[in-house]
Protein backbone atom coordinates (compact mmCIF):
# COMPACT_ATOMS: atom_id res chain seq x y z
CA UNK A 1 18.12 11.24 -19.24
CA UNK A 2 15.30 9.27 -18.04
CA UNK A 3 12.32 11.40 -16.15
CA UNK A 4 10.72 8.31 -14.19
CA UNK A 5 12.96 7.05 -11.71
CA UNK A 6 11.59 3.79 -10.38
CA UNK A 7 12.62 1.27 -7.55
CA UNK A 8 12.79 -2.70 -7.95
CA UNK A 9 12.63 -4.18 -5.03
CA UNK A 10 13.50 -8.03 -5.00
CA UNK A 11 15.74 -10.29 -3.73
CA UNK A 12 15.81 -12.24 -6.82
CA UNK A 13 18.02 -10.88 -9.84
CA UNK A 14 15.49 -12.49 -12.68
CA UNK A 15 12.73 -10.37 -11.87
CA UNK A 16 14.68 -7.07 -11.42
CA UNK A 17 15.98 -7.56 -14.54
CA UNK A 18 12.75 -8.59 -16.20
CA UNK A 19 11.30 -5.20 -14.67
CA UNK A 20 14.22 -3.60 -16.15
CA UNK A 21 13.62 -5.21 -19.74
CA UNK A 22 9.96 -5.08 -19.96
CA UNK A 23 10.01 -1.25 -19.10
CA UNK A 24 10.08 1.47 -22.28
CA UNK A 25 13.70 2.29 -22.95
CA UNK A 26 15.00 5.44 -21.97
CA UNK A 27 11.31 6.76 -20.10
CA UNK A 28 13.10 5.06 -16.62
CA UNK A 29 15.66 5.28 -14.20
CA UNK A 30 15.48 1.67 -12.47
CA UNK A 31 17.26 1.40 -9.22
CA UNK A 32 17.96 -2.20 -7.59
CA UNK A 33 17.46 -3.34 -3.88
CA UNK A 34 17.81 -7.45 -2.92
CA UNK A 35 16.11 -7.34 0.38
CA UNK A 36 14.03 -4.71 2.65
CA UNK A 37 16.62 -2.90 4.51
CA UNK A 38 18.25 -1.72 1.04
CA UNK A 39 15.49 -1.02 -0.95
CA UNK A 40 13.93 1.15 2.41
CA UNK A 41 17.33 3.32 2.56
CA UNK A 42 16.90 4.14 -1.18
CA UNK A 43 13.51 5.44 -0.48
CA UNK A 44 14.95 7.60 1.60
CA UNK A 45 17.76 8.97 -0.31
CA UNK A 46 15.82 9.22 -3.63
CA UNK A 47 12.80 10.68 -5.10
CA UNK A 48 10.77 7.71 -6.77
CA UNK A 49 8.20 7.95 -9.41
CA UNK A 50 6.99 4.16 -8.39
CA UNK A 51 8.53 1.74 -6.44
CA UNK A 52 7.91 -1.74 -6.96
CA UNK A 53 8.08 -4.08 -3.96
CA UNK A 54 8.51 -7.91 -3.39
CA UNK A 55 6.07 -9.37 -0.39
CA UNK A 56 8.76 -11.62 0.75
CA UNK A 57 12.51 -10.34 1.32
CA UNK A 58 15.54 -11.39 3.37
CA UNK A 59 16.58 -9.14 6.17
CA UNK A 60 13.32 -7.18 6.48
CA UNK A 61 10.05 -7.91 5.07
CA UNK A 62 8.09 -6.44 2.33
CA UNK A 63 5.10 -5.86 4.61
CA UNK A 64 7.94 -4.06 7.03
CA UNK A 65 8.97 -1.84 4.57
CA UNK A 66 5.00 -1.33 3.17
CA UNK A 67 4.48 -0.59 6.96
CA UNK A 68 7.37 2.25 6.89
CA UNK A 69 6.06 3.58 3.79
CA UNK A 70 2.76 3.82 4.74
CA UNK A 71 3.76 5.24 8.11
CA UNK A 72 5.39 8.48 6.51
CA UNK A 73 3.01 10.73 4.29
CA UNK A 74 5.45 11.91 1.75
CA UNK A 75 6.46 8.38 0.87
CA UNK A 76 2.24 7.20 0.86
CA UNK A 77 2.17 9.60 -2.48
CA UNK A 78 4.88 7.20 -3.95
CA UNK A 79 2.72 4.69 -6.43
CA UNK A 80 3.41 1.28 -5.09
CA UNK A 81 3.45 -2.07 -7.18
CA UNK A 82 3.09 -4.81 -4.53
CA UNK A 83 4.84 -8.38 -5.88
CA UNK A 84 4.57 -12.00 -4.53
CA UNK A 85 3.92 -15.16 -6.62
CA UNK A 86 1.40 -15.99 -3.75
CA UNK A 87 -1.01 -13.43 -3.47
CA UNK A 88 -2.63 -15.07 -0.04
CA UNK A 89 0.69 -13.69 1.42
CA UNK A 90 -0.46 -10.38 0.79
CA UNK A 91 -4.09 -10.46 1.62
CA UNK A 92 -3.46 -12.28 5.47
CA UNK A 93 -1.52 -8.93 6.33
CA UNK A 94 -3.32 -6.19 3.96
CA UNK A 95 -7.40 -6.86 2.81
CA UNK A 96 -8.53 -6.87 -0.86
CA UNK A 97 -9.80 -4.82 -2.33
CA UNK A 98 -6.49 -3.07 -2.51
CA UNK A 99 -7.26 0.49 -2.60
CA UNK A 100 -3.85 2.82 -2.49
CA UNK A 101 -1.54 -0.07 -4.00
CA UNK A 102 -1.55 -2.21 -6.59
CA UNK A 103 -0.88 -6.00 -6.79
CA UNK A 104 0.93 -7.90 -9.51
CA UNK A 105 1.47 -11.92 -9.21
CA UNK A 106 4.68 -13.64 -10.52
CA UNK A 107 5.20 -14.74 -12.74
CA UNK A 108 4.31 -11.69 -15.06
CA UNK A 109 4.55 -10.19 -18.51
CA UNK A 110 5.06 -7.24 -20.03
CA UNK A 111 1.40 -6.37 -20.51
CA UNK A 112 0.57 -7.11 -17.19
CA UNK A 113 3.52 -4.90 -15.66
CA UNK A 114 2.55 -2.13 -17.53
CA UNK A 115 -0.95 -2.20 -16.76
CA UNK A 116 -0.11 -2.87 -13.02
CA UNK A 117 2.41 0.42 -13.09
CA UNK A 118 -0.53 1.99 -14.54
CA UNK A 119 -2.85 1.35 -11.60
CA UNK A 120 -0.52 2.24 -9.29
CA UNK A 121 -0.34 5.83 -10.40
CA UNK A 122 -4.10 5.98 -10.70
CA UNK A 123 -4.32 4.88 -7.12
CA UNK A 124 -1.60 6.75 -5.69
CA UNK A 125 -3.92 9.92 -6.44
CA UNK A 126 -7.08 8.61 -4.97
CA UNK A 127 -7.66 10.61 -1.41
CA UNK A 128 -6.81 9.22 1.49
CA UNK A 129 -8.66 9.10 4.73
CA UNK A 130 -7.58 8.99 8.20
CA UNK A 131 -10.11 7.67 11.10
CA UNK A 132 -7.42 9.36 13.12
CA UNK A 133 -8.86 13.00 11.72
CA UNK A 134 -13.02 12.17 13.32
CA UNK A 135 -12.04 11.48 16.58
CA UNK A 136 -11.90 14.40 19.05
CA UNK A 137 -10.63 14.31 22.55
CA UNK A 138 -12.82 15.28 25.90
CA UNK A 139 -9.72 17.92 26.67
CA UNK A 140 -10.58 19.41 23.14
CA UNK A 141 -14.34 19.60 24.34
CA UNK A 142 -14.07 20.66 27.77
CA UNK A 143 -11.64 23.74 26.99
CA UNK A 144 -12.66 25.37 23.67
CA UNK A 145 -16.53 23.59 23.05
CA UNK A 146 -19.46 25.00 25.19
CA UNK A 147 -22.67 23.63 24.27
CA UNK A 148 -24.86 20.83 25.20
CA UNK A 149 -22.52 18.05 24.05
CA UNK A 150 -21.11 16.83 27.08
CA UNK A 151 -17.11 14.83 27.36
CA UNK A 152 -19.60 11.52 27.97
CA UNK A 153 -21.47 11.92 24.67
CA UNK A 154 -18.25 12.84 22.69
CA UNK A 155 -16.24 9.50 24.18
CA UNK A 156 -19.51 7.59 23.20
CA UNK A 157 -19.42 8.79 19.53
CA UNK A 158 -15.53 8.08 19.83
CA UNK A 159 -16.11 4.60 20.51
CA UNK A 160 -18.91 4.23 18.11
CA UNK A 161 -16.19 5.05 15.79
CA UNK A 162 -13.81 3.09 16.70
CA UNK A 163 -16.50 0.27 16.48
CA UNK A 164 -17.51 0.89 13.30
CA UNK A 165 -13.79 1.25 12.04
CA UNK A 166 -13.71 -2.53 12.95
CA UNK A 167 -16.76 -3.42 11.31
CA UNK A 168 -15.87 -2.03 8.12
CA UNK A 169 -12.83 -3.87 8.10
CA UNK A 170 -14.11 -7.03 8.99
CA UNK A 171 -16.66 -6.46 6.22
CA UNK A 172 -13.63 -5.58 4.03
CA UNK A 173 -12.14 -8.90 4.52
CA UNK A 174 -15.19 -11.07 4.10
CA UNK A 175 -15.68 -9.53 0.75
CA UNK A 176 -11.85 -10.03 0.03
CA UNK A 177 -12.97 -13.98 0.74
CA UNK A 178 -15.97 -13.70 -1.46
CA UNK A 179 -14.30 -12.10 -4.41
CA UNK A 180 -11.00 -14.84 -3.84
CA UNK A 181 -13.82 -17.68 -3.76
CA UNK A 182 -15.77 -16.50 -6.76
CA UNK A 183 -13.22 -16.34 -9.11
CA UNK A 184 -11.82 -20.03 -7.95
CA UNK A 185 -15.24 -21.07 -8.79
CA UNK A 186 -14.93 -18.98 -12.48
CA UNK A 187 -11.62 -20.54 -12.92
């Protein structure tokens, strides 16, 4: 019986069977969704090893269903293969560099599946961190913090935070353009 269970989803019946034939026989267990609302039920009725997800689907989006996933921290530990045979899709909803997913353009080959499956589970380890987790409220200060920080200097830091949280993703996206633009250039 195969140990990896893994989840194609596509709307186009090529490229889940490609997946299927370009995958190691009898390692995998490959399930089949054609649009977003499927492929997010079988998420959560089964326990994937990687799921494999197409940008643009009928019914409900890929980046709808990345949204879900990402929205429930069981299913975040689930390696994710991002598809799309335009990879601009992608990077106008979610900036490069990709750090907890990894991206594979259509069309692809067998080398280049395996190597993006292989990312995937290297990423899917990396730590996470939450923005949420550094901010503290003025309640949380004013009830159980004496000291000489007062609520004013805590909602100050706050919104330093929450500045800075914008600033690195801004800066995350201009490098995204830099790195897009330098290898046109190589190309």
């Amino acid at each position: 019986m195969a140990s990896n269970k893994i989840l194609v989803i596509d709307d186009t019946t090529v490229v889940r069977v490609k997946v299927r034939e370009m995958l190691p026989p009898g390692n995998f267990q490959v399930l089949e969704a054609k649009d977003g609302i499927e492929g997010l039920k079988l998420i959560q009725q089964e326990k994937f090893s990687l799921i494999m997800l197409d940008f643009l689907l009928p019914k409900m989006s890929g980046w709808e269903v990345f949204q879900q996933i990402q929205a429930q921290a069981d299913l975040r530990k689930i390696p994710l293969v991002v598809m799309s045979g335009r990879k601009e899709e992608v990077t106008e909803k979610i900036s490069e560099p990709f750090e907890y997913f990894e991206f594979l353009g259509k069309p692809f080959d067998q080398k280049q599946l395996i190597s993006a499956i292989k990312a995937a589970m290297a990423k899917a380890k990396l730590p996470r961190q939450e923005i949420s987790q550094i901010t503290v409220s003025t309640s949380e200060v004013s009830n159980g913090v004496e000291g000489s920080t007062s609520a004013a200097e805590i909602q100050a830091l706050n919104d330093k935070v929450v500045k800075m949280q914008a600033e690195i993703d801004s800066l995350k996206k201009q490098l995204a353009q830099v790195v897009t633009f330098i290898k046109q250039k190589i190309k």
